[in-house]
C-alpha atoms as a PDB file:
ATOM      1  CA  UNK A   1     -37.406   1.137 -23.621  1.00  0.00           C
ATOM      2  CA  UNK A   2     -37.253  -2.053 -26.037  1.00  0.00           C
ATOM      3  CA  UNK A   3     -34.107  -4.063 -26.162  1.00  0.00           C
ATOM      4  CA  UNK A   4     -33.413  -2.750 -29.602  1.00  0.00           C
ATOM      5  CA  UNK A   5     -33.390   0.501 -27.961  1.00  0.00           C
ATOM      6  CA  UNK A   6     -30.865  -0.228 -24.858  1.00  0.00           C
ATOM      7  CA  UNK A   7     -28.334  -1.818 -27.280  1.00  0.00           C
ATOM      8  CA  UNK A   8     -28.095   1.500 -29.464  1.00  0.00           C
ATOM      9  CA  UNK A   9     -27.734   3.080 -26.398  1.00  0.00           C
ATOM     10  CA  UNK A  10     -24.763   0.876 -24.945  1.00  0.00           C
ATOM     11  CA  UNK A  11     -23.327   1.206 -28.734  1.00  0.00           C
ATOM     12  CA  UNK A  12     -23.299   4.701 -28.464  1.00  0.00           C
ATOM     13  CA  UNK A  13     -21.281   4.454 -25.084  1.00  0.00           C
ATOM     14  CA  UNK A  14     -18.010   4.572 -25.301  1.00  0.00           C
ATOM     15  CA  UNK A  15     -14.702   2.801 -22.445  1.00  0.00           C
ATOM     16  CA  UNK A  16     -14.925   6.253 -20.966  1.00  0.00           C
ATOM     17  CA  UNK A  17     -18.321   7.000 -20.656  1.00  0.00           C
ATOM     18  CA  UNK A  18     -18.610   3.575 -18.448  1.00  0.00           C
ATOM     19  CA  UNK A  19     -15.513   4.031 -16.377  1.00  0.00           C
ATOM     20  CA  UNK A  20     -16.938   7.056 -15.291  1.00  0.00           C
ATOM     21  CA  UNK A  21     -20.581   5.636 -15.205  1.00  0.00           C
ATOM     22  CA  UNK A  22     -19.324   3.416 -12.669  1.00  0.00           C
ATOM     23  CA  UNK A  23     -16.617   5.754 -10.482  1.00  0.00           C
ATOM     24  CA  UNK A  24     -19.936   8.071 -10.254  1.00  0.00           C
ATOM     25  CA  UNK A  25     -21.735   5.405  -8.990  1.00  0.00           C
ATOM     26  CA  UNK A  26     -18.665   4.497  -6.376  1.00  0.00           C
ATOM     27  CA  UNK A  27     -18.770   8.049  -4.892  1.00  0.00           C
ATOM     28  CA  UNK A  28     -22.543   8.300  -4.240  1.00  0.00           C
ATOM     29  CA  UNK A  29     -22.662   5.010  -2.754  1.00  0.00           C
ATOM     30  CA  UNK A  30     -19.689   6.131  -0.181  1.00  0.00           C
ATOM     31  CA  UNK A  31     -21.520   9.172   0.312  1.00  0.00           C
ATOM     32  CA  UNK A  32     -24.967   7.493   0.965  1.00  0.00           C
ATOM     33  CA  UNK A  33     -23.407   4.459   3.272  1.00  0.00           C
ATOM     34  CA  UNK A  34     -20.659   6.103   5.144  1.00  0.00           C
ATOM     35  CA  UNK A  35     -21.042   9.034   8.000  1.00  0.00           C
ATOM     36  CA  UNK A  36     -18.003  11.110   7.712  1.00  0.00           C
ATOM     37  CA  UNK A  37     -16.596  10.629   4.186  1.00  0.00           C
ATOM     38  CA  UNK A  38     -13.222  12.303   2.949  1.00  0.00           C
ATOM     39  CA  UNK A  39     -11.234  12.159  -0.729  1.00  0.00           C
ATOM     40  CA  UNK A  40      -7.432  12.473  -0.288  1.00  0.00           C
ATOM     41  CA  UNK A  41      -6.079  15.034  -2.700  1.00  0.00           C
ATOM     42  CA  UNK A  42      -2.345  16.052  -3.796  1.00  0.00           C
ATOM     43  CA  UNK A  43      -3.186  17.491  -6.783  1.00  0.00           C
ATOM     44  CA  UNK A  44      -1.253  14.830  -8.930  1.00  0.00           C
ATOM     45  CA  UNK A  45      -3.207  14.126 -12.065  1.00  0.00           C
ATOM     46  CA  UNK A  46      -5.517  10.978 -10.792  1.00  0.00           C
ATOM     47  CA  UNK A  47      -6.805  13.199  -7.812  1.00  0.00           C
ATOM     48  CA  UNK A  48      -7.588  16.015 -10.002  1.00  0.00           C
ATOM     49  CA  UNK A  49     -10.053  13.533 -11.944  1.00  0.00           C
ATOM     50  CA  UNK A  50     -11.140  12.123  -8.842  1.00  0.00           C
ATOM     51  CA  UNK A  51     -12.181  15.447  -7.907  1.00  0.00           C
ATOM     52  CA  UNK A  52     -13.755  15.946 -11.026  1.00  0.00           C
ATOM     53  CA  UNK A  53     -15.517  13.045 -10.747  1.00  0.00           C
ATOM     54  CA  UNK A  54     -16.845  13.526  -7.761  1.00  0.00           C
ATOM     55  CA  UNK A  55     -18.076  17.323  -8.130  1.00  0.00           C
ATOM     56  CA  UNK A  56     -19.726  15.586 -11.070  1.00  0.00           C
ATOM     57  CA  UNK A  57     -21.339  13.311  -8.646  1.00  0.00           C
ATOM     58  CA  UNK A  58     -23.383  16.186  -6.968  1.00  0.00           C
ATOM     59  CA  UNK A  59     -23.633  18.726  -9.398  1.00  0.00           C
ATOM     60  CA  UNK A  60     -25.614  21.308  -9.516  1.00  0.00           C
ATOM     61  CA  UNK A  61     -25.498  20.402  -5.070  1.00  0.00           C
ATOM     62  CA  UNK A  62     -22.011  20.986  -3.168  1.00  0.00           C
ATOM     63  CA  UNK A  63     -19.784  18.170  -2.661  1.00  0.00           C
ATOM     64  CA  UNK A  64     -20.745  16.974   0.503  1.00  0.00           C
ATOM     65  CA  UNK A  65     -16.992  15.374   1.722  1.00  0.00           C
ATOM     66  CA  UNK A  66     -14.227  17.971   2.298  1.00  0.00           C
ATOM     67  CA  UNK A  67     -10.696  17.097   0.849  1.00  0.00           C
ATOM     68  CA  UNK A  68      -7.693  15.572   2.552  1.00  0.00           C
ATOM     69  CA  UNK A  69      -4.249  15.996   1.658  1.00  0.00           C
ATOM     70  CA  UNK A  70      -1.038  14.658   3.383  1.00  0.00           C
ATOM     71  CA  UNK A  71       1.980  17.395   2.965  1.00  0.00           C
ATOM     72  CA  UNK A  72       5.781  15.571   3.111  1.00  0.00           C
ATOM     73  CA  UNK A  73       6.779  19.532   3.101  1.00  0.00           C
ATOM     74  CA  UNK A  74       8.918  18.249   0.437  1.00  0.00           C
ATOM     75  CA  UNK A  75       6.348  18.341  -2.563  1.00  0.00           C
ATOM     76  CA  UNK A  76       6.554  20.415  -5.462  1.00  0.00           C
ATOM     77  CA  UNK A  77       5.626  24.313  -5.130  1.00  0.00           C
ATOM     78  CA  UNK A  78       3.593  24.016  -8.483  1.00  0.00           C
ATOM     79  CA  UNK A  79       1.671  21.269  -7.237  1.00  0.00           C
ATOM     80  CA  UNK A  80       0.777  23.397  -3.742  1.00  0.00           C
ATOM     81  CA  UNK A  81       0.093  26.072  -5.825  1.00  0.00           C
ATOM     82  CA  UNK A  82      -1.962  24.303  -8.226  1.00  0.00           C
ATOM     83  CA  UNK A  83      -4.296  22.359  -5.255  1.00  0.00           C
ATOM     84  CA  UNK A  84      -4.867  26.017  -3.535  1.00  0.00           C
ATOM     85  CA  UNK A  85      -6.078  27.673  -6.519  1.00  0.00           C
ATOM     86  CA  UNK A  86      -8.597  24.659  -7.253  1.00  0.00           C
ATOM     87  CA  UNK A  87     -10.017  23.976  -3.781  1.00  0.00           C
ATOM     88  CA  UNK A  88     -10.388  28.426  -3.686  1.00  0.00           C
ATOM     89  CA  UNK A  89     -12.081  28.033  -7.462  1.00  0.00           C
ATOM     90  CA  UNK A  90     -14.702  25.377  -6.260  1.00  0.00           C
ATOM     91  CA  UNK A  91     -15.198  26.629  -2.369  1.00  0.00           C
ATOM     92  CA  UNK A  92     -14.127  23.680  -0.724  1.00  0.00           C
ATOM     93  CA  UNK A  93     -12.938  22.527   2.243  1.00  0.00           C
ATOM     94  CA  UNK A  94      -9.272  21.419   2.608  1.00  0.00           C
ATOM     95  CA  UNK A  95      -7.483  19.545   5.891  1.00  0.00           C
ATOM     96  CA  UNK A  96      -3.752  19.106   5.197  1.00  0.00           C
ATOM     97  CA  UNK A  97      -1.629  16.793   7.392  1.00  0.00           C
ATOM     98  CA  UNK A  98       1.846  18.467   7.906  1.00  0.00           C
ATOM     99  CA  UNK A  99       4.546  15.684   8.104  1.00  0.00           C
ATOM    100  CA  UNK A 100       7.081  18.862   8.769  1.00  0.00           C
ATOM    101  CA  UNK A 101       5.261  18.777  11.998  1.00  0.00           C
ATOM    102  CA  UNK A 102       5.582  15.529  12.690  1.00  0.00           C
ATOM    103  CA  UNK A 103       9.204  15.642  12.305  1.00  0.00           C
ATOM    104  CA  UNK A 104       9.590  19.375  14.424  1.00  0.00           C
ATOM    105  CA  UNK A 105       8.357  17.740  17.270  1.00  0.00           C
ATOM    106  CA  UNK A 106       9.932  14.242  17.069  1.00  0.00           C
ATOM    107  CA  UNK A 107       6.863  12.093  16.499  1.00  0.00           C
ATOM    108  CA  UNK A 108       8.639  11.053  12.926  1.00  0.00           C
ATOM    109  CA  UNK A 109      12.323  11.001  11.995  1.00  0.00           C
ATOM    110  CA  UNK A 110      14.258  12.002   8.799  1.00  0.00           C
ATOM    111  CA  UNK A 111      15.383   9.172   6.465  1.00  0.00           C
ATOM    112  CA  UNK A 112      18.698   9.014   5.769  1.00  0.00           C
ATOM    113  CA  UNK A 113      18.218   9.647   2.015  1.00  0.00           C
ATOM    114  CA  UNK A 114      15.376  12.643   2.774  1.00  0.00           C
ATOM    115  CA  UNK A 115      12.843  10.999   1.259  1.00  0.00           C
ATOM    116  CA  UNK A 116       9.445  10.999   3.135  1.00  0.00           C
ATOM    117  CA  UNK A 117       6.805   9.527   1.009  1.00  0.00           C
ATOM    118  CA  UNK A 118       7.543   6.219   3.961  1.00  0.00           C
ATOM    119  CA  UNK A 119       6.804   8.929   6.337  1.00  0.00           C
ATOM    120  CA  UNK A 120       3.397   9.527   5.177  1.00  0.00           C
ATOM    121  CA  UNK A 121       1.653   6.964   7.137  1.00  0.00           C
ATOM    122  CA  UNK A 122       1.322   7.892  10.809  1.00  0.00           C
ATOM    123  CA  UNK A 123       0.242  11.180   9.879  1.00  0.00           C
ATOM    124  CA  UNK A 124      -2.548  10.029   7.393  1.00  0.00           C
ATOM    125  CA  UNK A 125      -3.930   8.082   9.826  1.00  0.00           C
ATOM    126  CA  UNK A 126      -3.750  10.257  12.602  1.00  0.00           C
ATOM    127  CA  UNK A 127      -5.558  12.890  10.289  1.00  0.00           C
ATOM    128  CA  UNK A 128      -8.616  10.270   9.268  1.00  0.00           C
ATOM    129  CA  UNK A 129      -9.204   9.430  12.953  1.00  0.00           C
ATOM    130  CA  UNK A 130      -9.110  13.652  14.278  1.00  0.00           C
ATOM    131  CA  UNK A 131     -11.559  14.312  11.120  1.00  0.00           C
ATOM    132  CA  UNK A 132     -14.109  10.918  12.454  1.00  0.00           C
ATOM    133  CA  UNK A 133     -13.458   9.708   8.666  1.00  0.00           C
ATOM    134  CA  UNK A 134     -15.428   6.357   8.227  1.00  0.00           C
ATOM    135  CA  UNK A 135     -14.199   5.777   4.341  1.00  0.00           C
ATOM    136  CA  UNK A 136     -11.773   7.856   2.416  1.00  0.00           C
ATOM    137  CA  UNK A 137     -11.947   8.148  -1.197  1.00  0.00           C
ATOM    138  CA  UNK A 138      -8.353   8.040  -2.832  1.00  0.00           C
ATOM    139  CA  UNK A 139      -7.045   7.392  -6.582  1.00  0.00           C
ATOM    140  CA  UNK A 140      -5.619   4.512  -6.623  1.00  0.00           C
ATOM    141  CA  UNK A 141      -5.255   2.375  -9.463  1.00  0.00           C
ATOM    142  CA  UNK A 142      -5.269  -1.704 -10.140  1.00  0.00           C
ATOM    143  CA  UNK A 143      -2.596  -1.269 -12.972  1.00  0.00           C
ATOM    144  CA  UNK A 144      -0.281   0.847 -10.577  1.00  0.00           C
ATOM    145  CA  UNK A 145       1.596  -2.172  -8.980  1.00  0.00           C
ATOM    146  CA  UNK A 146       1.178  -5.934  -7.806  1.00  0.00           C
ATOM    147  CA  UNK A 147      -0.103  -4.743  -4.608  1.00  0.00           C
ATOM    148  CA  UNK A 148      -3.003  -2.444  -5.954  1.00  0.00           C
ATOM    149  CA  UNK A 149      -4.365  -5.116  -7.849  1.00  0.00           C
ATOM    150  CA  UNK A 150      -5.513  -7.668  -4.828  1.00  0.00           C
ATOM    151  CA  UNK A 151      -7.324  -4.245  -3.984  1.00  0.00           C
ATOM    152  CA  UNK A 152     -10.774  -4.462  -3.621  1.00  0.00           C
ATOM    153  CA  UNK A 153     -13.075  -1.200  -4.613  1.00  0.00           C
ATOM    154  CA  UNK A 154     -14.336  -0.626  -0.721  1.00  0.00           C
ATOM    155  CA  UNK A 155     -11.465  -2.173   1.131  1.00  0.00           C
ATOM    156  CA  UNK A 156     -11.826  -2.824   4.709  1.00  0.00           C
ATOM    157  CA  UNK A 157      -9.083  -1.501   7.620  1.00  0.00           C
ATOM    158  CA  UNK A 158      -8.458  -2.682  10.791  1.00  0.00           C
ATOM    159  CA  UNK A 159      -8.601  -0.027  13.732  1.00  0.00           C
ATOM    160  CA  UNK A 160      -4.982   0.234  13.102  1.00  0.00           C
ATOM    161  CA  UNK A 161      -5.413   1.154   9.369  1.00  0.00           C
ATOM    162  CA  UNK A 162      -3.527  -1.761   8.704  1.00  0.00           C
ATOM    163  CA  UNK A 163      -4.804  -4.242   5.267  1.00  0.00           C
ATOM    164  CA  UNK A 164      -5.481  -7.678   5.055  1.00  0.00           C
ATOM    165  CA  UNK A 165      -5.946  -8.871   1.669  1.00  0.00           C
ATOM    166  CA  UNK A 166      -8.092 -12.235   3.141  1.00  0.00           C
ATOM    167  CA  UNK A 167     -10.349  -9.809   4.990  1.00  0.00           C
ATOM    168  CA  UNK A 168     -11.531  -8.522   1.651  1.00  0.00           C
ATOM    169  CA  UNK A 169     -15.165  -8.938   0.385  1.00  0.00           C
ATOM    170  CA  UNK A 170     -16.164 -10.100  -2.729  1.00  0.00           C
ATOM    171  CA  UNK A 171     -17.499  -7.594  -4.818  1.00  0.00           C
ATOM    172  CA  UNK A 172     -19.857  -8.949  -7.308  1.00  0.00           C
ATOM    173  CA  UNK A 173     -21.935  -7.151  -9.494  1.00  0.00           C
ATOM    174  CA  UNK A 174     -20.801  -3.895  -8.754  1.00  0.00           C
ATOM    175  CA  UNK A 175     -22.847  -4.731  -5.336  1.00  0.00           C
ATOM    176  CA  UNK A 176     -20.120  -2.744  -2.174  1.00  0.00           C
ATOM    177  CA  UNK A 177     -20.214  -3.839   1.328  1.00  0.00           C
ATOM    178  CA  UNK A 178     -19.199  -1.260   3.358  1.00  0.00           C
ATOM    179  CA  UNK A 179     -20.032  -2.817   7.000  1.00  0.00           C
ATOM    180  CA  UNK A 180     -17.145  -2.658   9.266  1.00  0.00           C
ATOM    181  CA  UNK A 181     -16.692  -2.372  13.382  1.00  0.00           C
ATOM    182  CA  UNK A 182     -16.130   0.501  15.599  1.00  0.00           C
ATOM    183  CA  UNK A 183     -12.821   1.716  14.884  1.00  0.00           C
ATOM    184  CA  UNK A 184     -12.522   0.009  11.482  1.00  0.00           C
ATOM    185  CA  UNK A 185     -12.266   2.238   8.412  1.00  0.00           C
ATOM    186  CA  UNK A 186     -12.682   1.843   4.493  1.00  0.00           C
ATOM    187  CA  UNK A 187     -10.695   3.005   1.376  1.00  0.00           C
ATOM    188  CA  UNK A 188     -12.606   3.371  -1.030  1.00  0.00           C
ATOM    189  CA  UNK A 189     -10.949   3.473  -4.865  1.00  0.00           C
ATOM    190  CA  UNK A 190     -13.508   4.450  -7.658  1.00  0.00           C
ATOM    191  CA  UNK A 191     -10.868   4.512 -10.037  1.00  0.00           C
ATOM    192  CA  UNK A 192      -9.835   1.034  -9.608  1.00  0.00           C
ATOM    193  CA  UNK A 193     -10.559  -0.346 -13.081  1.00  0.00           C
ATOM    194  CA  UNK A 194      -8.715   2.553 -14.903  1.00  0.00           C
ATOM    195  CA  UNK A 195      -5.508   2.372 -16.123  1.00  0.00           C
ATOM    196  CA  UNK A 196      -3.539   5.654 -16.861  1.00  0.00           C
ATOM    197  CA  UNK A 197      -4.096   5.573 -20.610  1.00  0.00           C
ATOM    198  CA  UNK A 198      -8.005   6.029 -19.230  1.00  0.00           C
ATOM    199  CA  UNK A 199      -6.866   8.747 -17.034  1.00  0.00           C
ATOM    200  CA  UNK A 200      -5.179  10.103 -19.983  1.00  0.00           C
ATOM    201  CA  UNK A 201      -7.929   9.915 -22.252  1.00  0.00           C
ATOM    202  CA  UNK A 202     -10.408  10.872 -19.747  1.00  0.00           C
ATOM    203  CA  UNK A 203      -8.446  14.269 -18.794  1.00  0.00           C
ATOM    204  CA  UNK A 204      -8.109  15.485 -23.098  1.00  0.00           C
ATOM    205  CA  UNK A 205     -11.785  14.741 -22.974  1.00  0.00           C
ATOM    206  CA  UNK A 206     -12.949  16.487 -20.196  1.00  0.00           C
ATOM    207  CA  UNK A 207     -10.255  19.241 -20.690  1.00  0.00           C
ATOM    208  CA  UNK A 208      -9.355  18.820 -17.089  1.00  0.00           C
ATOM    209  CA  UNK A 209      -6.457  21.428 -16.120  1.00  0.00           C
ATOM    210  CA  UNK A 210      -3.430  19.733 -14.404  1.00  0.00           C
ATOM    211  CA  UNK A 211       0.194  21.241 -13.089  1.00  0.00           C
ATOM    212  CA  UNK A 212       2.005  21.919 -15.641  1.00  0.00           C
ATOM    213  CA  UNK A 213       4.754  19.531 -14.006  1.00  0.00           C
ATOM    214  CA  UNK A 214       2.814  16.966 -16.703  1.00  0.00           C
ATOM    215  CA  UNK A 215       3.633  18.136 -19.356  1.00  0.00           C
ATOM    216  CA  UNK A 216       7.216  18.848 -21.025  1.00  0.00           C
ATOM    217  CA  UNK A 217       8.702  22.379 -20.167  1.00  0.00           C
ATOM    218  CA  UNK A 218      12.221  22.772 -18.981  1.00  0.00           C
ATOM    219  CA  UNK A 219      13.094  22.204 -15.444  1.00  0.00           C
ATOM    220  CA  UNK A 220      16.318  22.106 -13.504  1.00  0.00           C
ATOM    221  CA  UNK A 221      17.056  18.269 -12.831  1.00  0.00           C
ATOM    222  CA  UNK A 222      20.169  16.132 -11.986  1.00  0.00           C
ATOM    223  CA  UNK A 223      20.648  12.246 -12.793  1.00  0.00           C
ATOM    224  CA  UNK A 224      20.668  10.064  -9.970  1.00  0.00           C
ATOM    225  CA  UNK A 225      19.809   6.320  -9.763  1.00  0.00           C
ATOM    226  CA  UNK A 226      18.820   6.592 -13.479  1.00  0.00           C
ATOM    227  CA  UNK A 227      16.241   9.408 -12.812  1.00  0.00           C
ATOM    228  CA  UNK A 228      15.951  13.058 -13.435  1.00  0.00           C
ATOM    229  CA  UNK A 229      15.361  14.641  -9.846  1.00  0.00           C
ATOM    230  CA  UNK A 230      14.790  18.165  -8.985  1.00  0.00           C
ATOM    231  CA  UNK A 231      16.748  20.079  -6.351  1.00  0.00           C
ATOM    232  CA  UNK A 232      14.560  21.908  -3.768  1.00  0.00           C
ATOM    233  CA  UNK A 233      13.875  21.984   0.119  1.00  0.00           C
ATOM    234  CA  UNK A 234      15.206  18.543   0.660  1.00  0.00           C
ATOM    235  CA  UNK A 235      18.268  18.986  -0.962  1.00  0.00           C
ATOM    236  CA  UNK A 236      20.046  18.479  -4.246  1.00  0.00           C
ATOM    237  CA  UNK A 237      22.845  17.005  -6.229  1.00  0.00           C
ATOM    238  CA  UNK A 238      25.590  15.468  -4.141  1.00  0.00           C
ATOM    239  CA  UNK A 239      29.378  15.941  -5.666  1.00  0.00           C
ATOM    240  CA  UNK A 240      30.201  14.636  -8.981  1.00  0.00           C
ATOM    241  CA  UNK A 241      26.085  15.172  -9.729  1.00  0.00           C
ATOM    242  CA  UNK A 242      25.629  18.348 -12.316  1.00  0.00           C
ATOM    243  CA  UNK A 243      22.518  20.111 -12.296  1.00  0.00           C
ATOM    244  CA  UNK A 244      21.190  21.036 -15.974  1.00  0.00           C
ATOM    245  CA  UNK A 245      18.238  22.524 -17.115  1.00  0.00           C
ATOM    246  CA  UNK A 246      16.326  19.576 -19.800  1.00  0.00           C
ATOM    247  CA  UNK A 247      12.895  18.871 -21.427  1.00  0.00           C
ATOM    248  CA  UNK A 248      11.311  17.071 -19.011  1.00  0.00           C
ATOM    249  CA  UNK A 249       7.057  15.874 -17.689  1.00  0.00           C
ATOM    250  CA  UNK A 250       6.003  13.980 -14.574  1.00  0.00           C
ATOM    251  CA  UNK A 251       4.375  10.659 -15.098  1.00  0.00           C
ATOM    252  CA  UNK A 252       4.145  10.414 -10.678  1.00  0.00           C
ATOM    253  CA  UNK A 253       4.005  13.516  -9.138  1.00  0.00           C
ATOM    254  CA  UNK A 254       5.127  12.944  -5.074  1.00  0.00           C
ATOM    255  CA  UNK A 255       7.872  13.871  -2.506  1.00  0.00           C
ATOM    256  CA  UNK A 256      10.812  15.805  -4.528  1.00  0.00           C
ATOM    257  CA  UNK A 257      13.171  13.479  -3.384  1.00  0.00           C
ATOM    258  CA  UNK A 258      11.476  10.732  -4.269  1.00  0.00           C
ATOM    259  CA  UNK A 259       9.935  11.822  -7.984  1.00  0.00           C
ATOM    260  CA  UNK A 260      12.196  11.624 -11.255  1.00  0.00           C
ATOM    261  CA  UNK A 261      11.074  12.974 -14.238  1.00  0.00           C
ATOM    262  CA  UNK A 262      11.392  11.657 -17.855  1.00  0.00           C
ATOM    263  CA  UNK A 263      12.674  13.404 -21.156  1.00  0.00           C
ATOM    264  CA  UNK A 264       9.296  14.439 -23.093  1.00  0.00           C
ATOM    265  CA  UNK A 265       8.468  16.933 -25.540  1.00  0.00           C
ATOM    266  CA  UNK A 266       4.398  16.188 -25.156  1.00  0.00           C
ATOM    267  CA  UNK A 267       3.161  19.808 -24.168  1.00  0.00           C
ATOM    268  CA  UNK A 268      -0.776  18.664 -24.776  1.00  0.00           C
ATOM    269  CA  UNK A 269      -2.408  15.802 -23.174  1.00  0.00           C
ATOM    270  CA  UNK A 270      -3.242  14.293 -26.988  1.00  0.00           C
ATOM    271  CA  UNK A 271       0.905  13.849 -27.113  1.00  0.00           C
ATOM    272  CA  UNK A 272       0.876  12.468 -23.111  1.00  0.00           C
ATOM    273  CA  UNK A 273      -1.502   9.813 -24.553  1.00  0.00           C
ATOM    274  CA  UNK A 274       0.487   9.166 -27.825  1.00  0.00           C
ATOM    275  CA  UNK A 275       3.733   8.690 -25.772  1.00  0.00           C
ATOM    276  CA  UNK A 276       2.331   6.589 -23.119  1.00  0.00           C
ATOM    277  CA  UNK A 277       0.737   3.703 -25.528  1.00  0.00           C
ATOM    278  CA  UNK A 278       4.094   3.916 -26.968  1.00  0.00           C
ATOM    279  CA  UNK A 279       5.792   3.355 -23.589  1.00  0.00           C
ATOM    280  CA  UNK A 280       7.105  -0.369 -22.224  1.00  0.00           C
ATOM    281  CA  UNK A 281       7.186   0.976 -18.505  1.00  0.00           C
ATOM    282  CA  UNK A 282       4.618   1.536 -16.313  1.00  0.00           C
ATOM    283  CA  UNK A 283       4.213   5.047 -14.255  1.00  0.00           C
ATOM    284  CA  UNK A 284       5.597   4.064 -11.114  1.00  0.00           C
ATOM    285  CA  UNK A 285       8.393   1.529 -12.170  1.00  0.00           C
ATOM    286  CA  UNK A 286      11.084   3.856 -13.358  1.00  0.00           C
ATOM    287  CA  UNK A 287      10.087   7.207 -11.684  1.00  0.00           C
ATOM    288  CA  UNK A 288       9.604   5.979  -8.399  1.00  0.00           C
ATOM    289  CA  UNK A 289      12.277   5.912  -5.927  1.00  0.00           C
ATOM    290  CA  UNK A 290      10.283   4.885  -3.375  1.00  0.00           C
ATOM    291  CA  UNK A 291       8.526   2.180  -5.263  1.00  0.00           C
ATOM    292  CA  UNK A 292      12.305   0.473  -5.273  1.00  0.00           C
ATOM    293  CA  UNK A 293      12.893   0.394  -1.681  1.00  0.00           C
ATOM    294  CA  UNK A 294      11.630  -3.906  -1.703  1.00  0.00           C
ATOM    295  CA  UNK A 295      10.176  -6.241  -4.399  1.00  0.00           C
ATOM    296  CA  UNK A 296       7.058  -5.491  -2.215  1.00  0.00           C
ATOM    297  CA  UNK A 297       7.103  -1.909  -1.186  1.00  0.00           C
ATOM    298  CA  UNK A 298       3.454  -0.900  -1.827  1.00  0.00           C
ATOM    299  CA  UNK A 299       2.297  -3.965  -0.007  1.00  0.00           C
ATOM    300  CA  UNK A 300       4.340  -3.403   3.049  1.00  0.00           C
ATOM    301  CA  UNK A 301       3.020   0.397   3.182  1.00  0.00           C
ATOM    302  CA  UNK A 302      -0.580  -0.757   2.856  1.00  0.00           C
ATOM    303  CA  UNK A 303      -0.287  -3.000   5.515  1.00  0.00           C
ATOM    304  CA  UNK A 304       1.077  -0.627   7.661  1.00  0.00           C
ATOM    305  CA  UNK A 305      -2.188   1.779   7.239  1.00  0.00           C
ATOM    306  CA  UNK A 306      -1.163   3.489   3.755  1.00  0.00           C
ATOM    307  CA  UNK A 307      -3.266   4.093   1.045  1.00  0.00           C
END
């Protein structure tokens, strides 16, 4: 092919095309270089392209990595729902990490404000060393927070799961050094250059179905901390809080306790995309009780082993 040639072709290309170009790319080599490969899935909106992605990876063949997902026993029904009828549509293979279990049996204790996204740790490791996992392919972002963007693409954990961002390779040239000792593992983040205008764009485009928690429909929520939670299994509005039913989406879908939701009236992924350009704040700053815990809350979870 002449040069003339190539550059009609990279015209023709559009932002989307190569984001997934290259998260295609990410997936096969983790499948190729690692032995016992697993993608984390909660059926919130970046895992649900992630597993699009990567059943786009193998297509017409079986994904060859079976799914991972770690349960707080607090999540949305609609999202449990939503990630049974998908792994039964595509015949997959699904290992789900109970924290409820974990808390039964006194390995883990209850927060004293219910939430259990924290929680998630010991139990996500736990699962990637019973399942032999090597690397484990999960959706995080760059954009998300401070802490996601020192993230490399294949980042290296010690045998403890634990992150060190001056262990990290460089990762020139879209050239990914998985090496690691016994007992070390990798993340691995195909996803890392999107942002979730990208994810967005990419889902309307690929008419990827999501829970309906993302888009606007009314919901029974209560203000709290400047959010709109939910009531469910880990509780609900305290006194002086009054539940009311509003027009509400998800931006973040995690633990119920944890998750606010914002006022919306975008029912179609085109209106999710108009609203978000419009929007000042990012996914995870107002919605995110968890994300307010510290200045440096992702960063002290990652170091601890989470994802």
């Amino acid at each position: 092919m002449t040069v003339e040639a190539l550059a009609a072709v990279a015209t023709e290309l559009s932002h989307l095309d190569v984001l997934e170009s290259e998260a295609v790319h990410i997936i096969r080599e983790a499948a190729g270089e690692f032995e016992h490969t697993g993608l984390l899935f909660s059926s919130g909106k970046d895992s649900c392209v992630m597993l699009h992605l990567a059943l786009k990876a193998f297509t017409p063949a079986r994904m060859p990595f079976p799914l991972l997902h770690v349960d707080t026993g607090h999540n949305f029904p609609e999202i449990i729902d939503h990630r049974d009828r998908v792994v039964a549509a595509h015949g997959l293979r699904l290992y789900v990490a109970s924290l409820q279990e974990y808390i039964d049996d006194g390995r883990l204790r209850e927060r004293p404000d219910g939430t259990r996204n924290p929680l998630q740790t010991l139990a996500l490791l736990d699962a990637i060393r019973h399942h032999r996992f090597d690397a484990v392919l999960g959706g995080g972002r760059r954009d998300e927070d401070k802490a996601r963007a020192k993230e490399r693409v294949f980042s290296l954990r010690d045998e403890f799961g634990g992150w060190d961002p001056r262990r990290q390779r460089p990762e020139l040239w879209q050239l990914y050094n998985g090496r690691h000792a016994p007992g070390e593992r990798v993340r691995v983040f195909p996803l890392s250059n999107w942002t979730e205008l990208d994810v967005w764009q990419y889902i309307a485009r690929e008419d990827i179905v999501l829970p309906f928690l993302y888009y606007a429909h009314q919901h029974a929520v209560f203000a709290r901390d400047g959010m709109w939670l939910a009531p469910g299994s880990w509780g609900g509005a305290r006194k002086g809080e009054q539940v009311e039913r509003r027009l509400v989406r998800y931006r973040t879908v995690g633990d119920m306790s944890c998750t606010g939701a914002i006022e919306s009236t975008a029912v179609t992924a085109e209106q999710v995309i108009a609203e978000i350009a419009a929007s000042s704040l990012t996914e995870r700053g107002a919605p995110r009780a968890d994300d307010r815990l510290s200045t440096a809350a992702m960063e002290d979870r990652k170091r601890e082993g989470y994802f």
